[in-house]
Protein backbone atom coordinates (compact mmCIF):
# COMPACT_ATOMS: atom_id res chain seq x y z
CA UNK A 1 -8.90 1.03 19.06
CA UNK A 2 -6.13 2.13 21.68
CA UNK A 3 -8.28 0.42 24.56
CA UNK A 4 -8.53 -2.81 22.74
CA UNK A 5 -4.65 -3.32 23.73
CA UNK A 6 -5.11 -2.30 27.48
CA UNK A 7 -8.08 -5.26 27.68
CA UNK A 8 -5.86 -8.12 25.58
CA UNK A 9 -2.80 -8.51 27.14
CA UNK A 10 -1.03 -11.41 25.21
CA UNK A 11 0.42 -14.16 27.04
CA UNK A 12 2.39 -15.22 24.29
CA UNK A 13 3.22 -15.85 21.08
CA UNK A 14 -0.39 -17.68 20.69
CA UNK A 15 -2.02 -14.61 22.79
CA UNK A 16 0.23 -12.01 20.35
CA UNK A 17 -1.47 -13.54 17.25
CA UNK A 18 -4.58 -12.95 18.54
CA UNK A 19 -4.15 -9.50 19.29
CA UNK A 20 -2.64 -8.55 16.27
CA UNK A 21 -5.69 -10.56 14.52
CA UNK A 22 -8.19 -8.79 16.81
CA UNK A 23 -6.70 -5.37 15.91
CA UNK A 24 -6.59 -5.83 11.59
CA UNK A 25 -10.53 -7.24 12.25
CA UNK A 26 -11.14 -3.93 14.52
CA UNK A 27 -9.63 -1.76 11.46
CA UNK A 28 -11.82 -3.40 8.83
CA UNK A 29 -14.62 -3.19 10.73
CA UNK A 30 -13.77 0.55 11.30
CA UNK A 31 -13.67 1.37 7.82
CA UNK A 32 -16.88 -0.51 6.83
CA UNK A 33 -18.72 2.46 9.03
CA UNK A 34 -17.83 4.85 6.07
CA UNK A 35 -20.53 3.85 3.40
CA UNK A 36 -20.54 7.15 1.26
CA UNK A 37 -16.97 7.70 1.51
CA UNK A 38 -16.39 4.13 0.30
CA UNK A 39 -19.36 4.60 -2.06
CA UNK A 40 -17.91 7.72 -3.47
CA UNK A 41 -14.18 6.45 -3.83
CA UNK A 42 -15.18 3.56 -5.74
CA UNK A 43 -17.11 5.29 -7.98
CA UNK A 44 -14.24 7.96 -8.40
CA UNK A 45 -11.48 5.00 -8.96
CA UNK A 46 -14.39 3.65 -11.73
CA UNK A 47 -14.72 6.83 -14.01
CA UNK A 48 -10.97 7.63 -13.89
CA UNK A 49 -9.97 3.95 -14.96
CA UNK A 50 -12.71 4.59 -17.73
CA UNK A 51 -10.27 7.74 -18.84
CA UNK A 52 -7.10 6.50 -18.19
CA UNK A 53 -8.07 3.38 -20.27
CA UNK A 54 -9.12 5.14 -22.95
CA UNK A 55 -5.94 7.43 -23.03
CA UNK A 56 -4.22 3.99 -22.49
CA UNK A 57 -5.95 2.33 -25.54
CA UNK A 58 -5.17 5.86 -27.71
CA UNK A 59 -1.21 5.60 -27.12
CA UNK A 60 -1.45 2.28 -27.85
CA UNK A 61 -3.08 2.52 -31.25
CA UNK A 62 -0.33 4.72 -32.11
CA UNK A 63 2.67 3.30 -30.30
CA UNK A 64 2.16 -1.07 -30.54
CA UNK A 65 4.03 -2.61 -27.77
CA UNK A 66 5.57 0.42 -26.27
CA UNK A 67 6.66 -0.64 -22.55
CA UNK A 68 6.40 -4.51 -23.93
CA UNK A 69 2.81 -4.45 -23.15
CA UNK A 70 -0.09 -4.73 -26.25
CA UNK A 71 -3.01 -2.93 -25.76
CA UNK A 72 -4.86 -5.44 -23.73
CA UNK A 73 -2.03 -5.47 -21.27
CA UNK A 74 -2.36 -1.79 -20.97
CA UNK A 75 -5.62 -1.59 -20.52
CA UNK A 76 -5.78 -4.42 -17.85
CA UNK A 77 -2.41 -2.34 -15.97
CA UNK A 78 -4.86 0.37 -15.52
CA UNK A 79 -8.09 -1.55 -14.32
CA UNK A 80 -5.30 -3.79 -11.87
CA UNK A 81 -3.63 -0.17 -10.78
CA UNK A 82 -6.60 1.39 -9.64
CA UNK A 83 -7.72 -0.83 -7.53
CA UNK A 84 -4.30 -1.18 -5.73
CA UNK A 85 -4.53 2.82 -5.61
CA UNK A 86 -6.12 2.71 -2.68
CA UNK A 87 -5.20 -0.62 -0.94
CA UNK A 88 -1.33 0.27 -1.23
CA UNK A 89 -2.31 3.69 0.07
CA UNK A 90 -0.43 5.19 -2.81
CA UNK A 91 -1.56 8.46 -2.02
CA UNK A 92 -0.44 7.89 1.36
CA UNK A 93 -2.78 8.29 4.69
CA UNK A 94 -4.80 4.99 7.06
CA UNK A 95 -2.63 4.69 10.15
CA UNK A 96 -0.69 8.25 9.62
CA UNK A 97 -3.58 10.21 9.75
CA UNK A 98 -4.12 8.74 13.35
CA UNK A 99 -0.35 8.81 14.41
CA UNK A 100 -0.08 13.01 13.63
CA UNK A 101 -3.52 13.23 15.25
CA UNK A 102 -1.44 11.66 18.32
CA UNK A 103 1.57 13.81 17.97
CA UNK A 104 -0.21 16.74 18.04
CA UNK A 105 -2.24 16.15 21.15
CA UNK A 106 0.29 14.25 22.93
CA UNK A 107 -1.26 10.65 23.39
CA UNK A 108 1.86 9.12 21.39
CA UNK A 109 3.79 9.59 24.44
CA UNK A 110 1.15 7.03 26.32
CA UNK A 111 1.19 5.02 22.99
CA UNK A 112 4.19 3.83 23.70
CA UNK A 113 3.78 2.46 27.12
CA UNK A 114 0.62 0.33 26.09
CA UNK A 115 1.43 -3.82 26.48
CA UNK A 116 1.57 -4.19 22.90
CA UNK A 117 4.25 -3.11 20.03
CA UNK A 118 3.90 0.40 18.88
CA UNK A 119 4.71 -0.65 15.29
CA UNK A 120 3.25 -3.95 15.33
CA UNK A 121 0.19 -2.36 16.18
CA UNK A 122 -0.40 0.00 12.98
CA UNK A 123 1.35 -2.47 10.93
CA UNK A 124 -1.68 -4.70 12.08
CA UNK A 125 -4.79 -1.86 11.51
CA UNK A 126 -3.01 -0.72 8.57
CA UNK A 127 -3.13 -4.41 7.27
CA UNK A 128 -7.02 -4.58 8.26
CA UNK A 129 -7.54 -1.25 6.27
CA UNK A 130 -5.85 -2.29 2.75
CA UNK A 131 -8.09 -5.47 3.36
CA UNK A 132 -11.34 -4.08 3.35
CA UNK A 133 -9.83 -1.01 0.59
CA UNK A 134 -9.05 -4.12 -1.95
CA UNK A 135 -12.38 -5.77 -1.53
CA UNK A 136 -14.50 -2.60 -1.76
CA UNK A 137 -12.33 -0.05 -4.22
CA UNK A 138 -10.57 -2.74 -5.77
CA UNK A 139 -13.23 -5.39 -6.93
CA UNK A 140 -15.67 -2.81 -7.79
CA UNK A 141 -13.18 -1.02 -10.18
CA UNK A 142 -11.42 -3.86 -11.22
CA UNK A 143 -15.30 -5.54 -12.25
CA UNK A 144 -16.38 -2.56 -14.27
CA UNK A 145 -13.15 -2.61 -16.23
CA UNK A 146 -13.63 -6.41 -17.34
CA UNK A 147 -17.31 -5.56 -18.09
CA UNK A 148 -16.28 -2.74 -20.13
CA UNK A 149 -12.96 -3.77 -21.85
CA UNK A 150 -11.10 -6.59 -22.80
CA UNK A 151 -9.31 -7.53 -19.88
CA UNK A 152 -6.62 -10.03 -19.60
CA UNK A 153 -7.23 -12.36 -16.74
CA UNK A 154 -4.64 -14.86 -15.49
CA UNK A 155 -4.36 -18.33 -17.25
CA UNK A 156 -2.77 -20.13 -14.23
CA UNK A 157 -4.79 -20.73 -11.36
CA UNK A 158 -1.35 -20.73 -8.99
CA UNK A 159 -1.30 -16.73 -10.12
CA UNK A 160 -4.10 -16.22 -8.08
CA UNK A 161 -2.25 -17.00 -4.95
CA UNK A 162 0.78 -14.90 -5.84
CA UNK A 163 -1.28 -12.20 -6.90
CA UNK A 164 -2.62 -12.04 -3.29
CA UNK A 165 0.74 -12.59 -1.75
CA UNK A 166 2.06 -10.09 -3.92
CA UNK A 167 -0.36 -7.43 -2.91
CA UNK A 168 0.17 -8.07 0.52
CA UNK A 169 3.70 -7.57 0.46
CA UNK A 170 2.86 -4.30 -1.29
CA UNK A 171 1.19 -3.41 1.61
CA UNK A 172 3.60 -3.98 3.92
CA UNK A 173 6.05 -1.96 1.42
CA UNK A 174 3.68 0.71 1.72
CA UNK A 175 3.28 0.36 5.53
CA UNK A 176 7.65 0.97 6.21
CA UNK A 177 7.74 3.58 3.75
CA UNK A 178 4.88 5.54 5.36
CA UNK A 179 5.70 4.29 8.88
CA UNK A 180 9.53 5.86 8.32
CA UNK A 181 7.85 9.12 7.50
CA UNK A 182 5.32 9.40 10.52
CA UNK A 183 8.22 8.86 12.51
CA UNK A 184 9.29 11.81 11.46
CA UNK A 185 7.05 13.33 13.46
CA UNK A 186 9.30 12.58 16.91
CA UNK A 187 11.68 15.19 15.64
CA UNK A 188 9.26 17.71 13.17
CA UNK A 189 6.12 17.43 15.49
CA UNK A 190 4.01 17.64 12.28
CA UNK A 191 5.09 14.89 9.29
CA UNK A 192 2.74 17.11 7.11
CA UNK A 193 5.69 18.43 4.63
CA UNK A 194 7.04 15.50 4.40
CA UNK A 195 4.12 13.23 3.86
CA UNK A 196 3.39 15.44 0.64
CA UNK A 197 6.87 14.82 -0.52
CA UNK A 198 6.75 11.41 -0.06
CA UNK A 199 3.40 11.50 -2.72
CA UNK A 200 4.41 12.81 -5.42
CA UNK A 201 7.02 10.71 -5.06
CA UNK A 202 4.77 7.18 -4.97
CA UNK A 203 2.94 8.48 -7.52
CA UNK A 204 5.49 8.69 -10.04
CA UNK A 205 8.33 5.98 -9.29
CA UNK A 206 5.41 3.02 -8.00
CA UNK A 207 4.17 2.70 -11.49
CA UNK A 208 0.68 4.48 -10.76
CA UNK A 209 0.37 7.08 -13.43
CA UNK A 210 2.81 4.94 -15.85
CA UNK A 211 4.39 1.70 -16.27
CA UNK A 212 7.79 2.04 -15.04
CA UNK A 213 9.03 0.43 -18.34
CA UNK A 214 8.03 3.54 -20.14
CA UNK A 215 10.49 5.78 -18.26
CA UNK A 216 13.87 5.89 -20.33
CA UNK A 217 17.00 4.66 -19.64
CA UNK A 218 18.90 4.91 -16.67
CA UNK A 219 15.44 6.47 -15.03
CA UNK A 220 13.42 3.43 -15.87
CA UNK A 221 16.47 0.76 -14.36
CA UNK A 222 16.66 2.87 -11.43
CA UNK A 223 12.89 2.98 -10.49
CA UNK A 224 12.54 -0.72 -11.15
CA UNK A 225 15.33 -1.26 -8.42
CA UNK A 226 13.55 1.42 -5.66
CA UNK A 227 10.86 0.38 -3.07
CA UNK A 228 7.83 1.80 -4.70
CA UNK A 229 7.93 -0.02 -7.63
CA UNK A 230 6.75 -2.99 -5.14
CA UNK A 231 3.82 -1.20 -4.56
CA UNK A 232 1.82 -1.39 -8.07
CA UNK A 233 4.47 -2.10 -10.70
CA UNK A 234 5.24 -5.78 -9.65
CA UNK A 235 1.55 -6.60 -8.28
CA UNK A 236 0.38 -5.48 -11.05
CA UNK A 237 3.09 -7.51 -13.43
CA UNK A 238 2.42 -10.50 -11.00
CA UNK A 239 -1.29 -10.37 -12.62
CA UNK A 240 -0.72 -10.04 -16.19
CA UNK A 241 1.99 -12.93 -15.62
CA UNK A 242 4.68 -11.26 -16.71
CA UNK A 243 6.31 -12.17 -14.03
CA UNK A 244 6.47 -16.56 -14.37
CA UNK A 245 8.64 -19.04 -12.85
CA UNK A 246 11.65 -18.05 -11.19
CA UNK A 247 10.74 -14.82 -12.47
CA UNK A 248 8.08 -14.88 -10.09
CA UNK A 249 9.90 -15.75 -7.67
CA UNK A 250 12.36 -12.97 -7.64
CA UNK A 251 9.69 -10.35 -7.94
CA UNK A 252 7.99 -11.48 -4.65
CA UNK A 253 11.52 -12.02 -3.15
CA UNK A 254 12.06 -8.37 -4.31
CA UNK A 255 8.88 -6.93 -2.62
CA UNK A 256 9.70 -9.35 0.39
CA UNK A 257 13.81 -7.89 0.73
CA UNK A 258 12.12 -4.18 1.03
CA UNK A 259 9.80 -5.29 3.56
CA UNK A 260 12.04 -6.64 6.01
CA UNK A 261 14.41 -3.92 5.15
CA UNK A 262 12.29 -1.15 5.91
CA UNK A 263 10.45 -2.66 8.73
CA UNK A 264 14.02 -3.02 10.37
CA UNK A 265 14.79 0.63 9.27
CA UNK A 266 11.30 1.87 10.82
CA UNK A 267 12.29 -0.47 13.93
CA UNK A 268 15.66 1.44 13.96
CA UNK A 269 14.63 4.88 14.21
CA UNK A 270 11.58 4.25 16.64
CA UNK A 271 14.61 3.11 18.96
CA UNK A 272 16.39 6.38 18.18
CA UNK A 273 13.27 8.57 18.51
CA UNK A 274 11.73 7.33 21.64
CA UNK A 275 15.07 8.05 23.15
CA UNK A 276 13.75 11.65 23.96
CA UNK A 277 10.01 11.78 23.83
CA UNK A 278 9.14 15.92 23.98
CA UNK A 279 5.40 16.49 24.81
CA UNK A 280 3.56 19.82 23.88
CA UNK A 281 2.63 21.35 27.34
CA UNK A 282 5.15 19.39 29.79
């Protein structure tokens, strides 16, 4: 993918456009190539949305309303969770797993003299990645859990629309968060340690094993407020409209105040990083 910048050299804004387009269509295409893996992933995302639903369903039965959802709405926060899973990149990897690779033998230092913007450039794959990830481990999922369950689908047709700009700014949410901790490669040389900080960390506060209205008091009202909560809570919210009007509103401005701000923060500490660029070897 790193050659496709050296052969477009944008013009312009018009020229920019297309090479950011040409690189997300490059990264779909990419992961298209791994059938079984996809294969496999859906299938895994499938038969743990079966469990988790049927846990779901369980607590339910025995707890009415807890969280403020009934037990359709649980259900369906499941079905709608697992197949952002993967397109949020919950559990972390796409374009980090290709950034250390680069660290560690050295090619970030050319990186950042191609004619194209380092971050703009895996903001752009990364954005080609959760595309493909949401058509092929979210639909399949999300299919098999309206087949199998009583699903709550949106009444308004406009929710569609959010729901889609909703889980785009999700990924972009997921794209600074992750993009702050590769760069912590610049200083560490290996973001390993601190990439499996950082998921046990979306796991628990982005509403992926619970709803974040389950989590008690001050715990709950803090994790609403924190950037992972844009990453499946709200999406997933946006769906079941529970989230209507200028309700609506404010969640996507929420996701879309986190997004700037952590693109600006990733933009901040590239500047500081590439300051002093140490190579292994010279």
């Amino acid at each position: 993918m790193m050659q496709l910048a050296q052969q477009l050299r944008p013009p312009g804004r018009t020229g920019s456009a297309r090479l950011y387009l040409a690189i997300a269509a490059g990264s779909f295409r990419r992961y298209t190539t791994y059938r079984a893996a996809t294969v496999a992933g859906a299938f895994t995302n499938t038969v743990f949305g079966f469990i988790l639903a049927y846990t779901f369903l369980a607590l339910w039965r025995a707890r009415p309303g807890v969280g403020g959802y009934d037990g359709n709405q649980a259900v369906t926060y499941i079905w709608v969770s697992q197949a952002l899973l993967v397109t949020v990149a919950v559990w972390g990897g796409g374009f980090q797993d290709d950034v250390q690779a680069r660290f560690r033998n050295g090619d970030i230092a050319v990186d950042l003299y191609r004619p194209v913007d380092f971050m703009g450039w895996w903001l752009a794959a990364d954005l080609g990645r959760a595309g493909f990830q949401l058509v092929a481990r979210g639909v399949v999922p999300t299919v098999a859990g309206v087949l199998a369950f009583d699903i709550r689908l949106p009444v308004h047709p406009y929710t569609w629309a959010a729901i889609l700009g909703s889980v785009l700014l999700a990924v972009t949410v997921s794209f600074g968060l992750r993009y702050l901790v590769s760069l912590t490669g610049f200083w560490l040389h290996d973001s390993e340690g601190v990439r499996s900080v950082m998921v046990v960390v979306a796991l628990f506060f982005s509403g992926a094993l619970l709803p974040l209205t389950l989590f008690p008091g001050w715990l709950g009202e803090s994790a609403r407020l924190l950037p992972w909560s844009a990453l499946v809570q709200v999406p997933t919210d946006v769906f079941l409209e529970r989230r209507v009007g200028t309700a609506l509103l404010g969640a996507l401005g929420f996701q879309a105040a986190w997004a700037v701000l952590l693109l600006a923060a990733g933009r901040l500490v590239q500047l500081l990083a590439t300051r002093k660029v140490v190579v292994h070897g010279g």
